[in-house]
N, C-alpha and C. Protein backbone atom coordinates (compact mmCIF):
# COMPACT_ATOMS: atom_id res chain seq x y z
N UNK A 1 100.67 150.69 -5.66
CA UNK A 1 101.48 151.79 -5.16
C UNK A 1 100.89 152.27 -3.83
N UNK A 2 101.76 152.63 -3.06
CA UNK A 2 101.37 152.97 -2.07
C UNK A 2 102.15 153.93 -1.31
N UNK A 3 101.70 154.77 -0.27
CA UNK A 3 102.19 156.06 0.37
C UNK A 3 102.25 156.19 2.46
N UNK A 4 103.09 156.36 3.05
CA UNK A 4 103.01 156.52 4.35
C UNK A 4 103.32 158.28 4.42
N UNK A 5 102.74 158.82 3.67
CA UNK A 5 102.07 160.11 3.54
C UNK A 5 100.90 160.61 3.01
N UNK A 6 100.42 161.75 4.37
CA UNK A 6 98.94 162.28 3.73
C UNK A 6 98.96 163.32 3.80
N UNK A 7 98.37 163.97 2.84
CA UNK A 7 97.73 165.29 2.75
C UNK A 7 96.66 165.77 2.94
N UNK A 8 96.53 166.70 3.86
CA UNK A 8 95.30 167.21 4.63
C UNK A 8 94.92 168.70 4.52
N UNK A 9 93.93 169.19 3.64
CA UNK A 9 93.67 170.21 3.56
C UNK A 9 92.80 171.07 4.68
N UNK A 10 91.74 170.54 5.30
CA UNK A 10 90.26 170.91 5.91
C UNK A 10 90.69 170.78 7.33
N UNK A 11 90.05 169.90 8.09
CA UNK A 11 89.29 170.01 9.77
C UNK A 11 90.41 168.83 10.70
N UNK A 12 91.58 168.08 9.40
CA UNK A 12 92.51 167.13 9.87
C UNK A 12 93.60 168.10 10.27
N UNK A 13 93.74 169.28 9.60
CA UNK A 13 95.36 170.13 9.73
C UNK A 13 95.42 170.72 11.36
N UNK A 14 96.42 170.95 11.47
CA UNK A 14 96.52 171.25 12.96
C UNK A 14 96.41 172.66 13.28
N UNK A 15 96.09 172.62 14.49
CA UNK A 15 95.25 173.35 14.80
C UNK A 15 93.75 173.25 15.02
N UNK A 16 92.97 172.45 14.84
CA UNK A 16 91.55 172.18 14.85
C UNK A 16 91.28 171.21 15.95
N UNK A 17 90.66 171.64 16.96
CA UNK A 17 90.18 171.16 17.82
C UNK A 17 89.27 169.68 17.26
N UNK A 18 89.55 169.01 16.88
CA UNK A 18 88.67 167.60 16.80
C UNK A 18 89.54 166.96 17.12
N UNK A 19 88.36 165.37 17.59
CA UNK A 19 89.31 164.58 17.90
C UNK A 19 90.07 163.79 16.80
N UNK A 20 89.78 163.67 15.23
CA UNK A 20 90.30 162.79 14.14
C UNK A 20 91.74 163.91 14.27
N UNK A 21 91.56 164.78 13.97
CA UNK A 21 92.99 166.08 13.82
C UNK A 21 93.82 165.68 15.04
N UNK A 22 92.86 165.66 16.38
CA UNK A 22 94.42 165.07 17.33
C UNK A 22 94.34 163.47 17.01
N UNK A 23 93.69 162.72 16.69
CA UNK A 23 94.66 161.35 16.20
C UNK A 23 95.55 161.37 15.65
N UNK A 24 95.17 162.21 14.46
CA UNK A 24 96.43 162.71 13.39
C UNK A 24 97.93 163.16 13.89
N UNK A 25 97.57 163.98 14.70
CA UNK A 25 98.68 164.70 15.64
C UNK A 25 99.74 163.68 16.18
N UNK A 26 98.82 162.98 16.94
CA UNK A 26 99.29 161.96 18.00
C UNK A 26 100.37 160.75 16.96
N UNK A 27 99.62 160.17 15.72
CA UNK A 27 100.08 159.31 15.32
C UNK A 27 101.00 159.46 13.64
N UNK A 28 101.48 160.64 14.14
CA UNK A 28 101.80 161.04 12.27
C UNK A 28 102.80 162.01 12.94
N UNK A 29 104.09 162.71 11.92
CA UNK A 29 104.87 163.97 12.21
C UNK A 29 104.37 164.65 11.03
N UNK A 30 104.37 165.63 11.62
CA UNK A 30 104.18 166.89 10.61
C UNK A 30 105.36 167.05 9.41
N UNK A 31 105.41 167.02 8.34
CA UNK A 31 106.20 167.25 7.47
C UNK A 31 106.58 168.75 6.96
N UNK A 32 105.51 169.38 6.80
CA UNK A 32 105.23 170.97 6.53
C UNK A 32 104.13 171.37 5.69
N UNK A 33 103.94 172.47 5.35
CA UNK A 33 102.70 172.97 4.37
C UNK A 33 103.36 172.09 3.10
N UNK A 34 101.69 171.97 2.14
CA UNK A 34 101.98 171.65 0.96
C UNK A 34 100.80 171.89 -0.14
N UNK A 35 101.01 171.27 -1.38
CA UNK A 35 100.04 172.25 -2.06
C UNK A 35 99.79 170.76 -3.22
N UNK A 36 98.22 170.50 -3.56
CA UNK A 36 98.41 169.56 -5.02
C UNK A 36 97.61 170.50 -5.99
N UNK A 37 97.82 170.35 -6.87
CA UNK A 37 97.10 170.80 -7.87
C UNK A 37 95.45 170.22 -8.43
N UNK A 38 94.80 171.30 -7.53
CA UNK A 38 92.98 171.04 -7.44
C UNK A 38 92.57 171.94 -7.36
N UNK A 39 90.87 172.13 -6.58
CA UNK A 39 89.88 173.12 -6.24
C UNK A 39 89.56 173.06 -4.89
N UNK A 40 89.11 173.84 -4.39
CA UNK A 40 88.47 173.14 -2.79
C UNK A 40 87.12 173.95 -3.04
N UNK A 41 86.98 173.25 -2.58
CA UNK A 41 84.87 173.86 -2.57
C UNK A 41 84.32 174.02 -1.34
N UNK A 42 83.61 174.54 -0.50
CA UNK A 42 82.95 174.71 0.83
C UNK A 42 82.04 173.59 0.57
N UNK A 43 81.80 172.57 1.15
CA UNK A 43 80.59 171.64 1.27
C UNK A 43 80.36 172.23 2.42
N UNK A 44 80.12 171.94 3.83
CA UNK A 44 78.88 172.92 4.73
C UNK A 44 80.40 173.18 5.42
N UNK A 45 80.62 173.00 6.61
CA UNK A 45 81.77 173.76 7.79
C UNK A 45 83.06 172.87 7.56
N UNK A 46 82.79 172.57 6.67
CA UNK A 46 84.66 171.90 5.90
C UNK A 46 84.33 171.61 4.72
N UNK A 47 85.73 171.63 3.73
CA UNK A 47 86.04 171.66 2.46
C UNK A 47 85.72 170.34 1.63
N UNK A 48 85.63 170.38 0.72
CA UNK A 48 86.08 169.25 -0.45
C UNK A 48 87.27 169.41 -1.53
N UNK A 49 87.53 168.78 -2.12
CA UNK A 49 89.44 168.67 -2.59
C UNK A 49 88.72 167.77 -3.93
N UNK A 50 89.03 168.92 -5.02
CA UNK A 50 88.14 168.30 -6.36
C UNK A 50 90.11 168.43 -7.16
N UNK A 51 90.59 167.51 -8.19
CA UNK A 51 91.46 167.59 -8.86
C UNK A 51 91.31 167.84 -10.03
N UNK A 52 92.32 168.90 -9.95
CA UNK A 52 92.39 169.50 -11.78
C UNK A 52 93.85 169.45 -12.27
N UNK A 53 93.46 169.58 -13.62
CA UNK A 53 94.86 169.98 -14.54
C UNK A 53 95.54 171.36 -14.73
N UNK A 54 94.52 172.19 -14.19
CA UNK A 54 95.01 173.99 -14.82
C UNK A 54 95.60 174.03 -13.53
N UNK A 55 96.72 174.63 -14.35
CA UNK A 55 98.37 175.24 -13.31
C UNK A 55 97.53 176.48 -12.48
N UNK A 56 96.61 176.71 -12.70
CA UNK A 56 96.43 177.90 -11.25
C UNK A 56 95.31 177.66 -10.48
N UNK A 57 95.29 176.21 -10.29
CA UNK A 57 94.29 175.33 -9.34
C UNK A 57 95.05 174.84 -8.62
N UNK A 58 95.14 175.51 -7.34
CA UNK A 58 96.49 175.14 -6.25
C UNK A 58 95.55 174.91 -5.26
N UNK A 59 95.49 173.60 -4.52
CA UNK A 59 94.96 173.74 -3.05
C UNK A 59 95.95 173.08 -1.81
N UNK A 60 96.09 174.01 -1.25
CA UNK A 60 97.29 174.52 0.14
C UNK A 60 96.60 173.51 1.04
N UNK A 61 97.63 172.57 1.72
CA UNK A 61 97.17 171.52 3.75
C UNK A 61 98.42 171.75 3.89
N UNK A 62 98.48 170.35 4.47
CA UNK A 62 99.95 169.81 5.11
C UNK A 62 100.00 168.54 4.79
N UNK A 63 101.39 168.12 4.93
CA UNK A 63 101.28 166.89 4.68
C UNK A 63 102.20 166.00 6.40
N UNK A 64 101.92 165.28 6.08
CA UNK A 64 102.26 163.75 7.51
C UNK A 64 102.54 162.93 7.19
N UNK A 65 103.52 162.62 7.62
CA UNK A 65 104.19 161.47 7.26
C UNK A 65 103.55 160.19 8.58
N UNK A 66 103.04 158.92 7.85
CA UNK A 66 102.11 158.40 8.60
C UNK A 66 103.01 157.32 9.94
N UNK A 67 102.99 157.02 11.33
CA UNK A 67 103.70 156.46 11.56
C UNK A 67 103.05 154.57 11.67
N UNK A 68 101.77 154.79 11.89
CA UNK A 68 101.32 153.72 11.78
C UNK A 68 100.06 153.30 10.95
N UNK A 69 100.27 153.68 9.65
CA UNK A 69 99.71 153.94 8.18
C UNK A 69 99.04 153.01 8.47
N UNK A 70 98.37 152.33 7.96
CA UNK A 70 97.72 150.76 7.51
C UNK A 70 96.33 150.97 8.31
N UNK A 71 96.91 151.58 10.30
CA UNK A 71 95.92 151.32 10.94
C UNK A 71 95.29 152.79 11.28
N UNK A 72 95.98 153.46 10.87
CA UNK A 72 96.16 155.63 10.89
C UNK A 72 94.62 155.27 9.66
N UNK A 73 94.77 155.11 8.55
CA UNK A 73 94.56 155.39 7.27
C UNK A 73 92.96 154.58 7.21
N UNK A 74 93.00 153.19 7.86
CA UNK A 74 91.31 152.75 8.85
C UNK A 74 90.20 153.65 9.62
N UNK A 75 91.33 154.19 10.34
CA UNK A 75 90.40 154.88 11.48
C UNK A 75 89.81 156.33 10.03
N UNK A 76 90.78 157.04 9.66
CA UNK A 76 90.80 158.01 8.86
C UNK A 76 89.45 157.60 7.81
N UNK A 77 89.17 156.52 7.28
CA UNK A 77 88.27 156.27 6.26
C UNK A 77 87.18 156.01 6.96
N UNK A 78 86.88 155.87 8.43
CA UNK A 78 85.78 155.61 9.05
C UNK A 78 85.14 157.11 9.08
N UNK A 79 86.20 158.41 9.11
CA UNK A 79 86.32 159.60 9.58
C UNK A 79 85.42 160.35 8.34
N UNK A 80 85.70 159.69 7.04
CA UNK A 80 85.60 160.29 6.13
C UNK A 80 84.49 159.45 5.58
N UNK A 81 83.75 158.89 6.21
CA UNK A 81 82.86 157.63 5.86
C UNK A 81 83.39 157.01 3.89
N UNK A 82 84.62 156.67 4.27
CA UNK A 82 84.69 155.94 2.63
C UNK A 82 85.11 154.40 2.81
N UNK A 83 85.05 154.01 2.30
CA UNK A 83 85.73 152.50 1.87
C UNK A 83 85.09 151.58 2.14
N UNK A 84 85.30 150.37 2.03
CA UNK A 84 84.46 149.22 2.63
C UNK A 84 83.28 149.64 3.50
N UNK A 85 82.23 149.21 3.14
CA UNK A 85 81.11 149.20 4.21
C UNK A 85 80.15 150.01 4.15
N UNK A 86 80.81 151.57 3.30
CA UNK A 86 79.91 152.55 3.51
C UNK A 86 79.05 152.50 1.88
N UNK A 87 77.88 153.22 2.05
CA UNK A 87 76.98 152.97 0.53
C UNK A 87 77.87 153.78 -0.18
N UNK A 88 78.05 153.41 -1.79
CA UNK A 88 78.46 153.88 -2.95
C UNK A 88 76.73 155.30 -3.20
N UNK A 89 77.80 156.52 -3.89
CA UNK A 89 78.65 157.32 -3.96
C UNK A 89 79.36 157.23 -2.64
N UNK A 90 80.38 156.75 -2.14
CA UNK A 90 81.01 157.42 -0.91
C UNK A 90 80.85 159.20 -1.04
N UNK A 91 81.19 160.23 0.23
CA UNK A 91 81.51 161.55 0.02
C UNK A 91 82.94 161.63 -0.47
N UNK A 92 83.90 161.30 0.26
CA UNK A 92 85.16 161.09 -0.19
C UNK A 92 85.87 159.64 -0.38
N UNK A 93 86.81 160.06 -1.14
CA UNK A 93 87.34 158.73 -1.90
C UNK A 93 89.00 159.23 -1.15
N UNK A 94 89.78 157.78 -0.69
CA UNK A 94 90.82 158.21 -0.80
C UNK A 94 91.61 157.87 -1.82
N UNK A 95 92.87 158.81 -2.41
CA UNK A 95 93.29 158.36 -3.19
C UNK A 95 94.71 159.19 -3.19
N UNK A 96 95.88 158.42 -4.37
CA UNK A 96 96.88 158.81 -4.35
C UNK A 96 97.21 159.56 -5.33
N UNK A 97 97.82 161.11 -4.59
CA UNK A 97 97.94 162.14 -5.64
C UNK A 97 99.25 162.67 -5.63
N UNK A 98 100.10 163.32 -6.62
CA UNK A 98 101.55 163.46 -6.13
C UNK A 98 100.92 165.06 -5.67
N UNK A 99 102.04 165.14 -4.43
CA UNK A 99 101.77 166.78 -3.47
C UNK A 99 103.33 167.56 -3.63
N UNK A 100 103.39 168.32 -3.66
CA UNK A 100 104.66 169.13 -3.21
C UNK A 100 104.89 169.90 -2.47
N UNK A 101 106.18 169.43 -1.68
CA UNK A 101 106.09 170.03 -0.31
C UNK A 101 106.88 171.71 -0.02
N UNK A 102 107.11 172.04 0.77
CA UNK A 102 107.84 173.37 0.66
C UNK A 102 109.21 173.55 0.16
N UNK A 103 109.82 172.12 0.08
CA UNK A 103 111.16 172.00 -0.70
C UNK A 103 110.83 172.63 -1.97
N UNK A 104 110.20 172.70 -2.60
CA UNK A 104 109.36 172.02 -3.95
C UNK A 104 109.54 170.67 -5.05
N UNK A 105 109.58 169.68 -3.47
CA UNK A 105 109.94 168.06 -4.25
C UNK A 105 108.48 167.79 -4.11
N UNK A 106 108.28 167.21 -5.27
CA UNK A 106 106.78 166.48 -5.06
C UNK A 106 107.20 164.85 -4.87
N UNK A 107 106.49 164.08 -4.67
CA UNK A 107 106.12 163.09 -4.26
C UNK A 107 104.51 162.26 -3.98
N UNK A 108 104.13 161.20 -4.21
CA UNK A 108 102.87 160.60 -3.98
C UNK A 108 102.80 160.67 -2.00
N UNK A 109 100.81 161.41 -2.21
CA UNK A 109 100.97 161.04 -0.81
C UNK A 109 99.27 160.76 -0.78
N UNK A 110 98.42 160.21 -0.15
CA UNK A 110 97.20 160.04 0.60
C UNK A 110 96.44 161.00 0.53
N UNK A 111 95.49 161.12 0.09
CA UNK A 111 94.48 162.77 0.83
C UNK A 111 93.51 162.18 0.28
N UNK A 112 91.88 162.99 0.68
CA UNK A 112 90.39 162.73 0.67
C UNK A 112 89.74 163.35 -0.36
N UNK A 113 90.17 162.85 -1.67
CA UNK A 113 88.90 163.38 -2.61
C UNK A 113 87.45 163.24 -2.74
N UNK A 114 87.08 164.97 -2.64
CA UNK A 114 85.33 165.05 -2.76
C UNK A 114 84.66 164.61 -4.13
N UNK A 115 83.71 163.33 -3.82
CA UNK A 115 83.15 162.32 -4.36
C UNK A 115 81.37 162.58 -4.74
N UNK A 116 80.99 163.61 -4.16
CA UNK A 116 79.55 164.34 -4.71
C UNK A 116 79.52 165.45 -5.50
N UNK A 117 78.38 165.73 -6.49
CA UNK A 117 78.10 166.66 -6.90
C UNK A 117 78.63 168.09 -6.40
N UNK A 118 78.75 169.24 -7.15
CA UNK A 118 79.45 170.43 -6.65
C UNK A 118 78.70 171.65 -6.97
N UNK A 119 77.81 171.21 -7.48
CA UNK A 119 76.38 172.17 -8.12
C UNK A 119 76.34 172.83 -6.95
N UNK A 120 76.41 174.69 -7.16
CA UNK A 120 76.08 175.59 -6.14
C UNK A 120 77.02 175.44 -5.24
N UNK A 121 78.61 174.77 -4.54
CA UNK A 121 79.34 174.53 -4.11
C UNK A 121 80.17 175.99 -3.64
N UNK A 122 80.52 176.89 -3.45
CA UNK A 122 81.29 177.47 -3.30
C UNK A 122 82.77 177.37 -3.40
N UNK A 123 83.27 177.80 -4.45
CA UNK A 123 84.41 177.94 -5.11
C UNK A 123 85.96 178.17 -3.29
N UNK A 124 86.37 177.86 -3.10
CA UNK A 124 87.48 178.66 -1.99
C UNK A 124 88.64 179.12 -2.79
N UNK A 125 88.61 180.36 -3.10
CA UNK A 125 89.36 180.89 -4.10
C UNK A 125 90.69 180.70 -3.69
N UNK A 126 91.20 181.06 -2.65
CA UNK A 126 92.56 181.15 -2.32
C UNK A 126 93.09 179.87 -2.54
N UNK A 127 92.26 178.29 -2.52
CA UNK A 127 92.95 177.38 -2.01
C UNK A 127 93.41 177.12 -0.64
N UNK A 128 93.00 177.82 0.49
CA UNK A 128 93.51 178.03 1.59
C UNK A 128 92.21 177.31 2.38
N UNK A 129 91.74 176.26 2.95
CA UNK A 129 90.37 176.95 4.07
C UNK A 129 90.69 177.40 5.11
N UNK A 130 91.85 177.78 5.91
CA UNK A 130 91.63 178.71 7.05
C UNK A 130 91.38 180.08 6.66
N UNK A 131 91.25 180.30 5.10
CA UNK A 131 91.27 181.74 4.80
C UNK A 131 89.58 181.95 4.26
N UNK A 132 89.24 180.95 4.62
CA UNK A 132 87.46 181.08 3.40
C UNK A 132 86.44 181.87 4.35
């Protein structure tokens, strides 16, 4: 299964001066806010995206619809040091989670699950990180 959508909670959403966020920009359309059902945790000056089952574990990005996925979704795992190449525990894993968008249609899309320990982690209550 596979997705030419991602969901971006942290330092990819727009607005953030980096350069991976303007790749993103450049090579993806914005779809709108969206929300999967998880945690986000503060690891140091950006988030981690832990998945849960309890209905009031909401964590708020956006989602993008990818235009040139295959080679978008490479650069992105270099970004996130996961996949091929990098030592096991990776930090993040990518993987496919269904998201729902502001319609409230969900659908499978792409995003960066946090892959380390969470001991002492800081909780981001809102689900929001521009709000932490």
């Amino acid at each position: 299964m596979t997705s030419d959508r991602l969901f971006v909670y942290g330092t990819l959403m727009r607005g953030f001066d980096h350069p991976m966020a303007r790749l993103l920009a450049q090579h993806a359309d914005f779809l709108g806010e969206a929300t999967c059902r998880g945690r986000l945790v503060l690891v140091k000056h950006y988030p981690g995206l832990l998945l849960s089952d309890a209905l009031s574990d909401v964590a708020h990005g956006e989602l993008f619809h990818l235009r040139a996925g295959d080679e978008l979704l490479r650069e992105l795992d270099m970004y996130e040091a996961c996949g091929e190449g990098f030592p096991e525990p990776t930090e993040y894993l990518r993987q496919l989670i269904d998201v729902t968008g502001a319609d409230g249609t969900t659908a499978p899309a792409w995003t960066y699950i946090y892959n380390w320990p969470v001991t002492d982690l800081p909780h981001i209550e809102s689900g929001r990180f521009l709000e932490h």
